[in-house]
N, C-alpha and C. Protein backbone atom coordinates (compact mmCIF):
# COMPACT_ATOMS: atom_id res chain seq x y z
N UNK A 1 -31.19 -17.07 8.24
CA UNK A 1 -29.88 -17.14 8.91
C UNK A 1 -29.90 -16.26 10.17
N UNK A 2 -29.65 -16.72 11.53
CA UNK A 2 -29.74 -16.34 12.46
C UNK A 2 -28.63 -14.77 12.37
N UNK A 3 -29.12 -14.03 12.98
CA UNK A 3 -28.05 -12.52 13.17
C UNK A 3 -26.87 -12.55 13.99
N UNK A 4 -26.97 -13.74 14.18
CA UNK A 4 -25.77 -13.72 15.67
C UNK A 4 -24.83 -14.58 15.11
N UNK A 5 -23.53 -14.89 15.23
CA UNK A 5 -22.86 -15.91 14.59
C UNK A 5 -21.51 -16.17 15.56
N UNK A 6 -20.87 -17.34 16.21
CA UNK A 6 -20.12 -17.70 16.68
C UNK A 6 -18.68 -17.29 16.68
N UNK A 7 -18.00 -17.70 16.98
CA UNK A 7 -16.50 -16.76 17.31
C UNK A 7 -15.97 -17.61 15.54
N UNK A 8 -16.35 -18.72 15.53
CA UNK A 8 -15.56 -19.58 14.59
C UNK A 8 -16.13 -18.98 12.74
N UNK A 9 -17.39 -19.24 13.18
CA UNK A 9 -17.93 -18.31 12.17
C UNK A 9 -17.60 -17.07 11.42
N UNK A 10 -17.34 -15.92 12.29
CA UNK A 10 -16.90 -14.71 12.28
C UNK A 10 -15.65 -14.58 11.58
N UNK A 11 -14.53 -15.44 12.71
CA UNK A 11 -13.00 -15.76 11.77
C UNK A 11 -13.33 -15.61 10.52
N UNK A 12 -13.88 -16.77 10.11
CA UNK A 12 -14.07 -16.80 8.81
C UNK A 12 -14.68 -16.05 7.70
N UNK A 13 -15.47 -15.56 7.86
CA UNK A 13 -16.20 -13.82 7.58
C UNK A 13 -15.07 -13.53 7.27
N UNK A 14 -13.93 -13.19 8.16
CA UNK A 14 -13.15 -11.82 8.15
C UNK A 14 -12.10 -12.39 7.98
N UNK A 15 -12.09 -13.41 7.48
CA UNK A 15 -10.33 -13.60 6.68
C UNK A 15 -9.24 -13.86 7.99
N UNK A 16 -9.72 -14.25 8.81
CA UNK A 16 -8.65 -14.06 9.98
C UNK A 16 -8.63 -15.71 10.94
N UNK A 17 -7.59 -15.29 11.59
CA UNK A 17 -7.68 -16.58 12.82
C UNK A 17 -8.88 -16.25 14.16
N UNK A 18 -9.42 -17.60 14.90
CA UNK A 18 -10.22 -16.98 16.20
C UNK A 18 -8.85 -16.65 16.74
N UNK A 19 -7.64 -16.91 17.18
CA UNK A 19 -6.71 -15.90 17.77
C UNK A 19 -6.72 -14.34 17.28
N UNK A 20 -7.05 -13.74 16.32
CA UNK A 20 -6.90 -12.37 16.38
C UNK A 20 -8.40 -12.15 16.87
N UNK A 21 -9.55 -12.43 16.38
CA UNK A 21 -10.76 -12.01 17.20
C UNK A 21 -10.32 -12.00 18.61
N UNK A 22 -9.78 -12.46 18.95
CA UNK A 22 -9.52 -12.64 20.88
C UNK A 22 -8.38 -11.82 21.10
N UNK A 23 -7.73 -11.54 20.20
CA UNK A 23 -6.33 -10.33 20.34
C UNK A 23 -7.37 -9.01 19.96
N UNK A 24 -8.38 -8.92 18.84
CA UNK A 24 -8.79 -7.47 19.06
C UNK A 24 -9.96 -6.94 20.06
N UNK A 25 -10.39 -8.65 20.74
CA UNK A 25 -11.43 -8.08 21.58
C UNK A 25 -10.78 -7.55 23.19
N UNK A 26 -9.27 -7.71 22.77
CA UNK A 26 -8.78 -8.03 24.65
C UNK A 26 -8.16 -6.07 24.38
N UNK A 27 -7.96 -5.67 23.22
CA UNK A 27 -7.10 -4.47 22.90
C UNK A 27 -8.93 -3.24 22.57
N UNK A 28 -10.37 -4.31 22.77
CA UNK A 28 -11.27 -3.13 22.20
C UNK A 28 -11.82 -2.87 21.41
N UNK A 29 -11.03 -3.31 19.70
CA UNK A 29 -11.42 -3.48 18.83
C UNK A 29 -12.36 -3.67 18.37
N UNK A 30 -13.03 -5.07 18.82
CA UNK A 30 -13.76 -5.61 18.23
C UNK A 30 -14.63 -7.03 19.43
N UNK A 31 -15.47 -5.84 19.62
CA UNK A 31 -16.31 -6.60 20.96
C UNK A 31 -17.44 -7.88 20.49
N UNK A 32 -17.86 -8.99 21.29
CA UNK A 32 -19.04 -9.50 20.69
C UNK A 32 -19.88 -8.78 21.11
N UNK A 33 -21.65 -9.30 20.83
CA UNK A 33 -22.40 -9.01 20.96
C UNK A 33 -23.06 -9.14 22.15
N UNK A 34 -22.88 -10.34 22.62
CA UNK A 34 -23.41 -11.65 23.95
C UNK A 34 -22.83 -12.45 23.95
N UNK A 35 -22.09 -13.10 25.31
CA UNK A 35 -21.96 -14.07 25.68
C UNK A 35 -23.17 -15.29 26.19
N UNK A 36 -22.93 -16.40 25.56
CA UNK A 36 -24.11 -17.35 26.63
C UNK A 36 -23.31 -17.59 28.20
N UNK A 37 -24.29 -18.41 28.73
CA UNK A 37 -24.05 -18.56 30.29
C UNK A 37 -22.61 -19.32 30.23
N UNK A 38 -22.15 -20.48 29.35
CA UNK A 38 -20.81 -21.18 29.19
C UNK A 38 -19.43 -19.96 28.21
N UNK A 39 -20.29 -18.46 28.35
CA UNK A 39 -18.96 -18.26 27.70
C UNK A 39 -18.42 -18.49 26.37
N UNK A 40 -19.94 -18.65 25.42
CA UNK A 40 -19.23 -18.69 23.78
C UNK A 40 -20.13 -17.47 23.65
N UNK A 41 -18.79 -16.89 22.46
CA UNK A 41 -19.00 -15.59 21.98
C UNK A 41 -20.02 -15.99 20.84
N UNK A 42 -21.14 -14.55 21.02
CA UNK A 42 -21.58 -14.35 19.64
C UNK A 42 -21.12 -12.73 18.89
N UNK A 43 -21.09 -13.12 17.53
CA UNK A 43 -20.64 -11.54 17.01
C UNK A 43 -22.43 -11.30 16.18
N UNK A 44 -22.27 -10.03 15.95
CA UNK A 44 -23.65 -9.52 15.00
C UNK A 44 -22.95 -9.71 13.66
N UNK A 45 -23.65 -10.49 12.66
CA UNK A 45 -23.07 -10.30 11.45
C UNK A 45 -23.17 -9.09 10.46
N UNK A 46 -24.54 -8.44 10.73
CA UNK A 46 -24.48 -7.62 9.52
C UNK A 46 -23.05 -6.67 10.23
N UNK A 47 -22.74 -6.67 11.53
CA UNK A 47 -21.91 -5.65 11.73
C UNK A 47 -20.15 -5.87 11.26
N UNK A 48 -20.54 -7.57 11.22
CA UNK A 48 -19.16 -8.65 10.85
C UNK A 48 -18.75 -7.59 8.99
N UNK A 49 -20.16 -7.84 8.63
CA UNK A 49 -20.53 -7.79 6.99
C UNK A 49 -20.08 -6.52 6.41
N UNK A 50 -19.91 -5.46 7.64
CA UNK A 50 -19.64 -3.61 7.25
C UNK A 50 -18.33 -3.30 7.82
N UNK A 51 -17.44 -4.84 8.36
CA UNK A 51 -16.19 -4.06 8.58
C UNK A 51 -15.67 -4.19 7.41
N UNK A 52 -14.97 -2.79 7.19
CA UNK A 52 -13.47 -2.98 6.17
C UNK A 52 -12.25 -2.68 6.67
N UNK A 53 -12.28 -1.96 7.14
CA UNK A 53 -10.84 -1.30 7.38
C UNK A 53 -10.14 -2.39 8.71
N UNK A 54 -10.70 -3.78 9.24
CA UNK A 54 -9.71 -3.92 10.37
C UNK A 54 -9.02 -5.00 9.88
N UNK A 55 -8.10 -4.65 10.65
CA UNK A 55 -6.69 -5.24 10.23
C UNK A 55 -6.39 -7.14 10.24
N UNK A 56 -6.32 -7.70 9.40
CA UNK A 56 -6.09 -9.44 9.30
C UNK A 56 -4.54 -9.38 9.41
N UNK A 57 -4.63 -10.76 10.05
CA UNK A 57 -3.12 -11.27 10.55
C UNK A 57 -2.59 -12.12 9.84
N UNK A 58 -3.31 -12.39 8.41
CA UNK A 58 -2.75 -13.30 7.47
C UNK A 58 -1.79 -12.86 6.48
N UNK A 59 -0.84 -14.12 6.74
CA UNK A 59 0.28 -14.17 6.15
C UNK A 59 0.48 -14.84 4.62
N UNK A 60 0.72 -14.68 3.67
CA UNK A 60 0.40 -15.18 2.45
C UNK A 60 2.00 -15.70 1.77
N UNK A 61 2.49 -16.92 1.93
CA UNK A 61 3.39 -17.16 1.12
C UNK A 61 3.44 -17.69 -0.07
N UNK A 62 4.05 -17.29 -1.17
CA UNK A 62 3.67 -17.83 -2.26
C UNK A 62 5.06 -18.42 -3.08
N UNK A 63 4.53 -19.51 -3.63
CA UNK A 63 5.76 -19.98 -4.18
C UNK A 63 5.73 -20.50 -5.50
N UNK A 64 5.85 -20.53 -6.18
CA UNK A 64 5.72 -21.01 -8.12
C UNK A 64 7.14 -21.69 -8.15
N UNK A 65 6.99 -22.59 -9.18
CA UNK A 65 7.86 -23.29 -10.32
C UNK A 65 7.19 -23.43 -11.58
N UNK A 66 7.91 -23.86 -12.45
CA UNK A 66 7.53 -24.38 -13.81
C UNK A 66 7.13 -25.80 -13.48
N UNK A 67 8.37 -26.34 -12.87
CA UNK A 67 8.29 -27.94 -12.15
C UNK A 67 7.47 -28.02 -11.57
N UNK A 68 7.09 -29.64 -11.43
CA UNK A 68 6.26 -30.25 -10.48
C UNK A 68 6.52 -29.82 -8.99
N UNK A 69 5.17 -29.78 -8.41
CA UNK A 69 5.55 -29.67 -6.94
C UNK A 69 6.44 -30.70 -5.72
N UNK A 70 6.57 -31.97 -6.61
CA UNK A 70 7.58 -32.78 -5.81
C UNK A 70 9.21 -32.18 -6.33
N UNK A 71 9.43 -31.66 -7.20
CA UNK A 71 10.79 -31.20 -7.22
C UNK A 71 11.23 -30.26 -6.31
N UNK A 72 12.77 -30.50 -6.80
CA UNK A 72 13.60 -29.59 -5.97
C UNK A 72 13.32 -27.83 -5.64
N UNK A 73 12.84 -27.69 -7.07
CA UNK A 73 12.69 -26.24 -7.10
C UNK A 73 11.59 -25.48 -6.07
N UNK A 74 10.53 -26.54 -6.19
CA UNK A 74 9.46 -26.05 -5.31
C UNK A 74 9.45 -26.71 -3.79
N UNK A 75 10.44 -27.57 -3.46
CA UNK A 75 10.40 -27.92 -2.43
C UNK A 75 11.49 -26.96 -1.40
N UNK A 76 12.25 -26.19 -1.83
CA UNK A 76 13.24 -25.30 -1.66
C UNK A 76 12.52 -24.13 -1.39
N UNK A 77 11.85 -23.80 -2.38
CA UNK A 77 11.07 -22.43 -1.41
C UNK A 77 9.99 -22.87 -0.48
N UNK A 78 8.98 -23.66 -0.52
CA UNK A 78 8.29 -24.11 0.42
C UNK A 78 9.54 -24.67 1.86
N UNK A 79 9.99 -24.66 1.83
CA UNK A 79 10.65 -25.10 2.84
C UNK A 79 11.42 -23.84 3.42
N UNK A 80 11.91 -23.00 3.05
CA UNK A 80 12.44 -21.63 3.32
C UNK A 80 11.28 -21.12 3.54
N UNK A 81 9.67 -21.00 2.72
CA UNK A 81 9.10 -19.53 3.58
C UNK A 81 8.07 -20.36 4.90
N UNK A 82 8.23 -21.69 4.66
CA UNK A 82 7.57 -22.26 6.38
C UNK A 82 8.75 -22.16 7.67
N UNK A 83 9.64 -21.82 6.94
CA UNK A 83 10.60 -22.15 8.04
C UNK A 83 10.75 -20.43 8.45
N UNK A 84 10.88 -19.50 7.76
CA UNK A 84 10.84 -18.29 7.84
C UNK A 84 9.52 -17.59 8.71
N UNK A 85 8.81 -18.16 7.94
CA UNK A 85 6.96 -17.66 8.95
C UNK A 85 7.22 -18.06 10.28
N UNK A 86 7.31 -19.38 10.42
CA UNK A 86 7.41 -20.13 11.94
C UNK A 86 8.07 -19.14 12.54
N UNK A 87 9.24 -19.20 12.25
CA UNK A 87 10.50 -18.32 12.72
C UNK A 87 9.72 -17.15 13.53
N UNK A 88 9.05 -16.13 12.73
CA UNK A 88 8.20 -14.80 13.02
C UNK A 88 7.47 -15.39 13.77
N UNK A 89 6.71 -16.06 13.90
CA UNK A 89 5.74 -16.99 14.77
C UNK A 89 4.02 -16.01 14.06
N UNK A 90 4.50 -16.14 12.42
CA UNK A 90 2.85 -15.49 11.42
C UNK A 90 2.36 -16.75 11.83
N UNK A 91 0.87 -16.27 11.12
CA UNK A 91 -0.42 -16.58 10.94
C UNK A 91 0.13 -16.88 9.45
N UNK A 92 -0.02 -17.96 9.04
CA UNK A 92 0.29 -18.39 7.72
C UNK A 92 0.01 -18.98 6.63
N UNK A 93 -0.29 -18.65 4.99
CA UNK A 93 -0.82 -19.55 4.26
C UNK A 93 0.01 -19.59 3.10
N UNK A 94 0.26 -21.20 2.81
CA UNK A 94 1.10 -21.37 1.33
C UNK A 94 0.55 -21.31 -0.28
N UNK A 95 0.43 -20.60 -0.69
CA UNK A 95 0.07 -20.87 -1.96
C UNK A 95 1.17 -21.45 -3.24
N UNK A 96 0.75 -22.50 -3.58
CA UNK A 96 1.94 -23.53 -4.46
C UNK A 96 1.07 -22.73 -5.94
N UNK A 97 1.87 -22.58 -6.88
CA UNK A 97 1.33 -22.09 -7.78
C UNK A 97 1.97 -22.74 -9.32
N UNK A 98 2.03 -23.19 -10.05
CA UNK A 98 2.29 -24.11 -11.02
C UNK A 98 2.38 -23.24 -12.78
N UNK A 99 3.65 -22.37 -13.10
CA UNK A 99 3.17 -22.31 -14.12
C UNK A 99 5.15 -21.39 -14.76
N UNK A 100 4.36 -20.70 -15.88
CA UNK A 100 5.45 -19.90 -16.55
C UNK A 100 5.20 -18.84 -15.62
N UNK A 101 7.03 -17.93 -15.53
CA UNK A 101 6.74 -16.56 -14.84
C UNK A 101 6.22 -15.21 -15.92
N UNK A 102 6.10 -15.95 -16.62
CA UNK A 102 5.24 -14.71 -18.22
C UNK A 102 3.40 -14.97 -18.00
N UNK A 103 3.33 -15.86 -17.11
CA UNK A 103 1.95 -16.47 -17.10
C UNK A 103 0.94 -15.50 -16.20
N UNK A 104 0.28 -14.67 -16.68
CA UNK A 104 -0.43 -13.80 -15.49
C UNK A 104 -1.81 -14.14 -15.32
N UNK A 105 -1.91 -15.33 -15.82
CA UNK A 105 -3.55 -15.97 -15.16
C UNK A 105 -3.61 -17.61 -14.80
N UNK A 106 -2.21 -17.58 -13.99
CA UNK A 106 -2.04 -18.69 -13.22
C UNK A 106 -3.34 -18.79 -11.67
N UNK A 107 -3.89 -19.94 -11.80
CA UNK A 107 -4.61 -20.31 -10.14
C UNK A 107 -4.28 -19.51 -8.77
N UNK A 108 -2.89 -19.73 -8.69
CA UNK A 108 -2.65 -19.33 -7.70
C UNK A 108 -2.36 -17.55 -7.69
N UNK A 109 -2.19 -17.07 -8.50
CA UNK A 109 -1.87 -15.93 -8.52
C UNK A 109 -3.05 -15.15 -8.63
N UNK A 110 -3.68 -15.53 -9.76
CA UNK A 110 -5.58 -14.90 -8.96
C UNK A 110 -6.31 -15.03 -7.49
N UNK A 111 -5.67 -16.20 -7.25
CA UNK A 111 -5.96 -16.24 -5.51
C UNK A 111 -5.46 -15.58 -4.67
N UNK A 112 -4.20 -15.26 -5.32
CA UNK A 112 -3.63 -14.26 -4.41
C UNK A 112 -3.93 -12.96 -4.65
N UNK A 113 -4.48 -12.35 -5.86
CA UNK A 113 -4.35 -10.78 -6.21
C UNK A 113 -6.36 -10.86 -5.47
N UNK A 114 -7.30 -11.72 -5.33
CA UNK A 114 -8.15 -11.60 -4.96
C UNK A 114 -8.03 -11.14 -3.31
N UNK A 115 -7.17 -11.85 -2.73
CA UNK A 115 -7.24 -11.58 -1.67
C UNK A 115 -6.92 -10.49 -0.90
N UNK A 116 -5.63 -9.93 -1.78
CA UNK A 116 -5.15 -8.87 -1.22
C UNK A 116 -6.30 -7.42 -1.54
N UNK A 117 -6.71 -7.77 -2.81
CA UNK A 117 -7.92 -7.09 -2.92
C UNK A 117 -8.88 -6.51 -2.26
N UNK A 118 -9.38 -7.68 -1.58
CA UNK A 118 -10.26 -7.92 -0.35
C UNK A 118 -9.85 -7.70 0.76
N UNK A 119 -8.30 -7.08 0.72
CA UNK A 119 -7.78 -7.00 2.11
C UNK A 119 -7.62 -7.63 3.55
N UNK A 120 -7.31 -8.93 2.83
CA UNK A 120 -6.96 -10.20 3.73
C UNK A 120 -6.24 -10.48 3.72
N UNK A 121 -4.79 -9.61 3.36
CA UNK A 121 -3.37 -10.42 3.33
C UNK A 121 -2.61 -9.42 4.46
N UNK A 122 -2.07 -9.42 5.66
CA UNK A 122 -1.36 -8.53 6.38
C UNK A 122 0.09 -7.99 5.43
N UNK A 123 0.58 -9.58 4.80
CA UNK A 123 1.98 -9.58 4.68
C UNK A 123 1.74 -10.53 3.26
N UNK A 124 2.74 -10.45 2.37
CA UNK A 124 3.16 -11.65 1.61
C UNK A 124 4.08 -11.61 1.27
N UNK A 125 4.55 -13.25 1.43
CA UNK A 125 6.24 -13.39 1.36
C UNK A 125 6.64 -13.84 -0.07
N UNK A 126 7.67 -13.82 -0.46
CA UNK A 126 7.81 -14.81 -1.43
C UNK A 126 9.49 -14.74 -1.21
N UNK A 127 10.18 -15.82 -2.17
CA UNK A 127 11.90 -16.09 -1.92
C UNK A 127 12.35 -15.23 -2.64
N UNK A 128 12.12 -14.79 -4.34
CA UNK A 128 12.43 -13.69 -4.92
C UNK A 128 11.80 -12.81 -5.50
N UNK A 129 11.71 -12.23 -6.15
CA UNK A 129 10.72 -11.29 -6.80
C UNK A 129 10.29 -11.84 -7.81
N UNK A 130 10.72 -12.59 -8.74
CA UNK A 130 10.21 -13.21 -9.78
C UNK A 130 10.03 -14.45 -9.47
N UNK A 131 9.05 -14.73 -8.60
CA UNK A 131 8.61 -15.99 -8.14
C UNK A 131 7.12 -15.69 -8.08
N UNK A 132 7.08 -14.13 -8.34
CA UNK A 132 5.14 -13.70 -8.60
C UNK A 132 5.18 -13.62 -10.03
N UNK A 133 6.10 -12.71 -10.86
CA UNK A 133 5.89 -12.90 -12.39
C UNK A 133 7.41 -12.30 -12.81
N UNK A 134 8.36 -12.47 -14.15
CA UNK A 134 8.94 -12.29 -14.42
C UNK A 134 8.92 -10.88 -14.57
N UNK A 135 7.56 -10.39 -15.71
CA UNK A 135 7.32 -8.90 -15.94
C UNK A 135 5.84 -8.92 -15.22
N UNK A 136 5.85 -7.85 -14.91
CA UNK A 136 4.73 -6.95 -14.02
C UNK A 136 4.86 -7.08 -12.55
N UNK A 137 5.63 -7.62 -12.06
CA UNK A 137 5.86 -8.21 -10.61
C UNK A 137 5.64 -6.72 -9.50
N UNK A 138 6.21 -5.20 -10.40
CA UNK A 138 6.21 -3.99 -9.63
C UNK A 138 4.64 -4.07 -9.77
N UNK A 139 3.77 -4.01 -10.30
CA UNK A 139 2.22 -4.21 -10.33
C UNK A 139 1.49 -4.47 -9.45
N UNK A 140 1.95 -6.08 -8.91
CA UNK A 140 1.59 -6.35 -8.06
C UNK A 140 1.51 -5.89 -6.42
N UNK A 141 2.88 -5.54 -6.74
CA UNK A 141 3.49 -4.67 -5.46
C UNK A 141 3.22 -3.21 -5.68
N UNK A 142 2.36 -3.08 -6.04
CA UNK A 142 1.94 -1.07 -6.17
C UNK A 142 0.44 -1.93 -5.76
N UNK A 143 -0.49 -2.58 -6.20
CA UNK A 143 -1.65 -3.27 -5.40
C UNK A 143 -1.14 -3.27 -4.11
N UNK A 144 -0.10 -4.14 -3.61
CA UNK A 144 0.31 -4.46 -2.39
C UNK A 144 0.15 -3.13 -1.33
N UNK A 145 1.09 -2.27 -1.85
CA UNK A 145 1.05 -0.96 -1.40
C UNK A 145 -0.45 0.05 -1.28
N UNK A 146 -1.24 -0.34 -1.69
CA UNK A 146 -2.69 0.77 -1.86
C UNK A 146 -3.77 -0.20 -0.84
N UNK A 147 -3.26 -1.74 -1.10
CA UNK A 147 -3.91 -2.25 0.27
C UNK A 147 -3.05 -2.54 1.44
N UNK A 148 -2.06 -2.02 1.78
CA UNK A 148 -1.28 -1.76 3.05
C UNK A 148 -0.98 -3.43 3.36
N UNK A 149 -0.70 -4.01 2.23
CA UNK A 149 -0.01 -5.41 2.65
C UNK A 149 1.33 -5.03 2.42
N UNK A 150 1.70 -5.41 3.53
CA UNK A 150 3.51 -5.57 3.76
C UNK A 150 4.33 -6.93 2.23
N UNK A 151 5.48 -6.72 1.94
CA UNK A 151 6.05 -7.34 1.62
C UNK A 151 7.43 -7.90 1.45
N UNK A 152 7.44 -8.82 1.52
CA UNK A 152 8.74 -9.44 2.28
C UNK A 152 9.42 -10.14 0.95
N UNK A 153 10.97 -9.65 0.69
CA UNK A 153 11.43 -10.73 -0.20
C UNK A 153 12.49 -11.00 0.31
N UNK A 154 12.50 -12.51 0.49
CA UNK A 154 13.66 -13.11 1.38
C UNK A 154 15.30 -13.10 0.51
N UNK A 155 15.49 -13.29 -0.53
CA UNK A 155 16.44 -13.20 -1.27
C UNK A 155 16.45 -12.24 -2.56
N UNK A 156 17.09 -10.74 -2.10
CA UNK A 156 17.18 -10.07 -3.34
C UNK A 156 18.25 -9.52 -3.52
N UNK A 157 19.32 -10.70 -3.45
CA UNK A 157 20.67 -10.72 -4.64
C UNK A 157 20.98 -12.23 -5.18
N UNK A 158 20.57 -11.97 -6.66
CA UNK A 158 20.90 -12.71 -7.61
C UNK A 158 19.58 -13.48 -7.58
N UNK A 159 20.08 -14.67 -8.39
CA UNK A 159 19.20 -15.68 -8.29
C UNK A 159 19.96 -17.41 -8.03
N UNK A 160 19.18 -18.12 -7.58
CA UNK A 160 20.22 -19.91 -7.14
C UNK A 160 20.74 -20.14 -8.95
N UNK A 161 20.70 -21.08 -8.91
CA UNK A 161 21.25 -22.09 -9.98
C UNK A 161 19.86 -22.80 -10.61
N UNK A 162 19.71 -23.15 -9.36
CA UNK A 162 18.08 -24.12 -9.66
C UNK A 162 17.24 -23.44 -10.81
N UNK A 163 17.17 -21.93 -10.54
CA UNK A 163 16.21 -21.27 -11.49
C UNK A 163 16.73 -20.82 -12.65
N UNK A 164 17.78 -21.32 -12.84
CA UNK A 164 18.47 -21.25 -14.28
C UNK A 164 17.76 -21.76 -15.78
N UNK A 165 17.63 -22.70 -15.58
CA UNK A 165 17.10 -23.51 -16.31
C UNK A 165 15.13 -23.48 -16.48
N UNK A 166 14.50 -22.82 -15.69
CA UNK A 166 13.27 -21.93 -15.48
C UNK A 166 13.38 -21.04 -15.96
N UNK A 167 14.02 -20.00 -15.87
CA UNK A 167 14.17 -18.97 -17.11
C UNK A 167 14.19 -18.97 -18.03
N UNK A 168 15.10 -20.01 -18.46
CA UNK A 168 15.36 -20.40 -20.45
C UNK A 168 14.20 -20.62 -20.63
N UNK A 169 13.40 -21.78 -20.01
CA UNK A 169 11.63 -22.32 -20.47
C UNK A 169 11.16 -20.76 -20.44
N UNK A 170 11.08 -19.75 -20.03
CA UNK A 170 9.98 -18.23 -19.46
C UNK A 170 10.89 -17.69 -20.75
N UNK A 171 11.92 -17.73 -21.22
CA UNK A 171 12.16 -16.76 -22.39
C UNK A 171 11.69 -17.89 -23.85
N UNK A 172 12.27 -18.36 -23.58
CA UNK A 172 11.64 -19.65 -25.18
C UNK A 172 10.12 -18.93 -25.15
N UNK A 173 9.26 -19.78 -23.95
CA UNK A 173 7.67 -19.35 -24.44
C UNK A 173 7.57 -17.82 -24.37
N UNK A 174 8.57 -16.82 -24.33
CA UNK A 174 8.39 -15.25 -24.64
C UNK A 174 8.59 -15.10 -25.84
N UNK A 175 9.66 -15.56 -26.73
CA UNK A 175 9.74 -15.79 -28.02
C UNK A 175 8.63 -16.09 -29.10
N UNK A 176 8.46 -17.21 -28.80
CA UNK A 176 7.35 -18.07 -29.36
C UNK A 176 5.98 -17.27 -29.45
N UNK A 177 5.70 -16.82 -28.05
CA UNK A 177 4.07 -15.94 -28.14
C UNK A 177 4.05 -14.35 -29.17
N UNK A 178 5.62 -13.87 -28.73
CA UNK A 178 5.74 -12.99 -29.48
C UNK A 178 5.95 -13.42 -31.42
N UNK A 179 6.14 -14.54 -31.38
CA UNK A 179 6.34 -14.45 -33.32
C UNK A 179 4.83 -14.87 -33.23
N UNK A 180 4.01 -15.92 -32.58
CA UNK A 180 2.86 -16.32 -32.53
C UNK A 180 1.51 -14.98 -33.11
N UNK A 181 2.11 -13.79 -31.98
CA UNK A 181 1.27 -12.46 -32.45
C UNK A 181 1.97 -11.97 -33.52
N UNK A 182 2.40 -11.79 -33.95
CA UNK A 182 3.61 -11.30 -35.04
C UNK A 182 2.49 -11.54 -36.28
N UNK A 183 2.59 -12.59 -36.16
CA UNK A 183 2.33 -13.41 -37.61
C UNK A 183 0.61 -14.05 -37.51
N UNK A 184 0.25 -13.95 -35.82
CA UNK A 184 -1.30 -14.02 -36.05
C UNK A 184 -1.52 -15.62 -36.13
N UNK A 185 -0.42 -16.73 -35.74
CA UNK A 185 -0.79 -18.57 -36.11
C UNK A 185 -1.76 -18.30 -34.80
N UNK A 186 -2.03 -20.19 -34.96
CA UNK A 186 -2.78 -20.69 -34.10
C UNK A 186 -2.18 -21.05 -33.50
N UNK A 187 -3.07 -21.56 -32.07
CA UNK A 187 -2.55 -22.49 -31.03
C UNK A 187 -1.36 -23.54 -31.50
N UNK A 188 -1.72 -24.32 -32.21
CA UNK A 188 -1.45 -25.08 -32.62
C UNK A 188 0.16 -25.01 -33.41
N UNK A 189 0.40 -24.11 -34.14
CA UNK A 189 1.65 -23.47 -34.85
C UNK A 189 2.17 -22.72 -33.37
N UNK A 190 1.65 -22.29 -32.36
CA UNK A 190 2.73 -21.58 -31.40
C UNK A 190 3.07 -22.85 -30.57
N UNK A 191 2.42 -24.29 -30.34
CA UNK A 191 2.93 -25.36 -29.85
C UNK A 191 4.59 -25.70 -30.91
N UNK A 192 4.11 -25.40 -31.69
CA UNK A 192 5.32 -26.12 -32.62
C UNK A 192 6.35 -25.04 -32.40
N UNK A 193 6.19 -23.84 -32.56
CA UNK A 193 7.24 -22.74 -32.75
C UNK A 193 7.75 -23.25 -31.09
N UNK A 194 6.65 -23.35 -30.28
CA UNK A 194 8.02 -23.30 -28.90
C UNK A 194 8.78 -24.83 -28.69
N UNK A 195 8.55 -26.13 -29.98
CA UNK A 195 9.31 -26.81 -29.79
C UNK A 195 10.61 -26.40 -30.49
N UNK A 196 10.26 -25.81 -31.62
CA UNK A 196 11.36 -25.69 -32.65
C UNK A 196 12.60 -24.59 -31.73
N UNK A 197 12.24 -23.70 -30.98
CA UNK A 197 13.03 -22.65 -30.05
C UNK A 197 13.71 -23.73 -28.81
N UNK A 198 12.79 -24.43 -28.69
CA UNK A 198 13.53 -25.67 -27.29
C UNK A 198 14.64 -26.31 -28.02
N UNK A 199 14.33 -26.85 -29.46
CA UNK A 199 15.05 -27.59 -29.88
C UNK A 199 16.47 -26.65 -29.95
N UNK A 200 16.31 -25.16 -30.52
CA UNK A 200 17.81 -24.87 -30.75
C UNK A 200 18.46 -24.59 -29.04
N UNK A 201 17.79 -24.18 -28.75
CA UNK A 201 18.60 -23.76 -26.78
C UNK A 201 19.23 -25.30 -26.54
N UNK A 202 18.60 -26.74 -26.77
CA UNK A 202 19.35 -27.48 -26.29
C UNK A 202 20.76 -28.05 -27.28
């Protein structure tokens, strides 16, 4: 693998847009190596490979339902945090995430705690606070805080209507897992216990 690597290349290395490589090379930051005679940048990678500490312009919105992603529920926050980012005029990425808010090894939410990890998230938005997890949500946001990602919650009074009915499903399967350990059943007996709990709520 050649030592030298392209402007487009690099972005990608570093978690970022080629607009911030060109915002930190105009401020100093972060110079290439060589230009060719037409003016494309090369960067050194192993030097790409030993940054940590510089700063990414990525924006991380995240949005969960229980529901499908064509419903209302998830089309309501996707539509509030694109319209919100634009607004700021971020660097922006949606993560749709699909599950219970008791669920702490949902897809999307490992994608997201990886990243911030790695210190590729500037910012992450979400509509409420329990749209990352019902319980542990301060967790996340004490990570947030030790990797200097900003966080933004667009609505923190109350909750809509919509997520009414998302909650009851996040306490039923809290019920259920808790008699499930209680008593030590299987898979199979905690499927049934969380019909028998659906059945009395309705």
């Amino acid at each position: 693998m050649s030592r030298f690597v392209k402007v487009g290349q690099a972005a990608r290395i570093l978690g970022v847009s080629v607009q911030t490589l060109r915002r930190w090379e105009e401020r100093g930051q972060l110079l290439p190596e060589r230009r060719s005679d037409g003016g494309t940048r090369y960067y050194d990678l192993e030097k790409l490979l030993n940054l940590k500490d510089i700063e990414t312009d990525l924006t991380i919105a995240y949005a969960r339902a229980s529901a499908p992603e064509d419903s209302d529920v998830f089309k309501q926050q996707v539509q509030e945090l694109e319209s919100y980012c634009q607004q700021k005029g971020w660097h922006y990425e949606i993560i749709r995430d699909k599950g219970s808010g008791i669920d702490h090894n949902k897809i999307g939410l490992r994608k997201l705690l990886n990243l911030i990890i790695d210190k590729k998230v500037k910012r992450l938005v979400i509509t409420h606070k329990d749209r990352l997890l019902r319980i542990g949500a301060e967790l996340v946001f004490a990570l947030c805080a030790a990797r200097k990602t900003e966080v933004v919650i667009l609505n923190n009074q109350g909750q809509p209507e919509l997520y009414e009915e998302e909650l009851l499903e996040d306490v039923m399967e809290l019920v259920a897992i808790f008699y499930a350990r209680l008593y030590q059943t299987s898979d199979e007996t905690h499927q049934k216990l969380l019909k028998l709990v659906r059945s009395f709520a309705s």
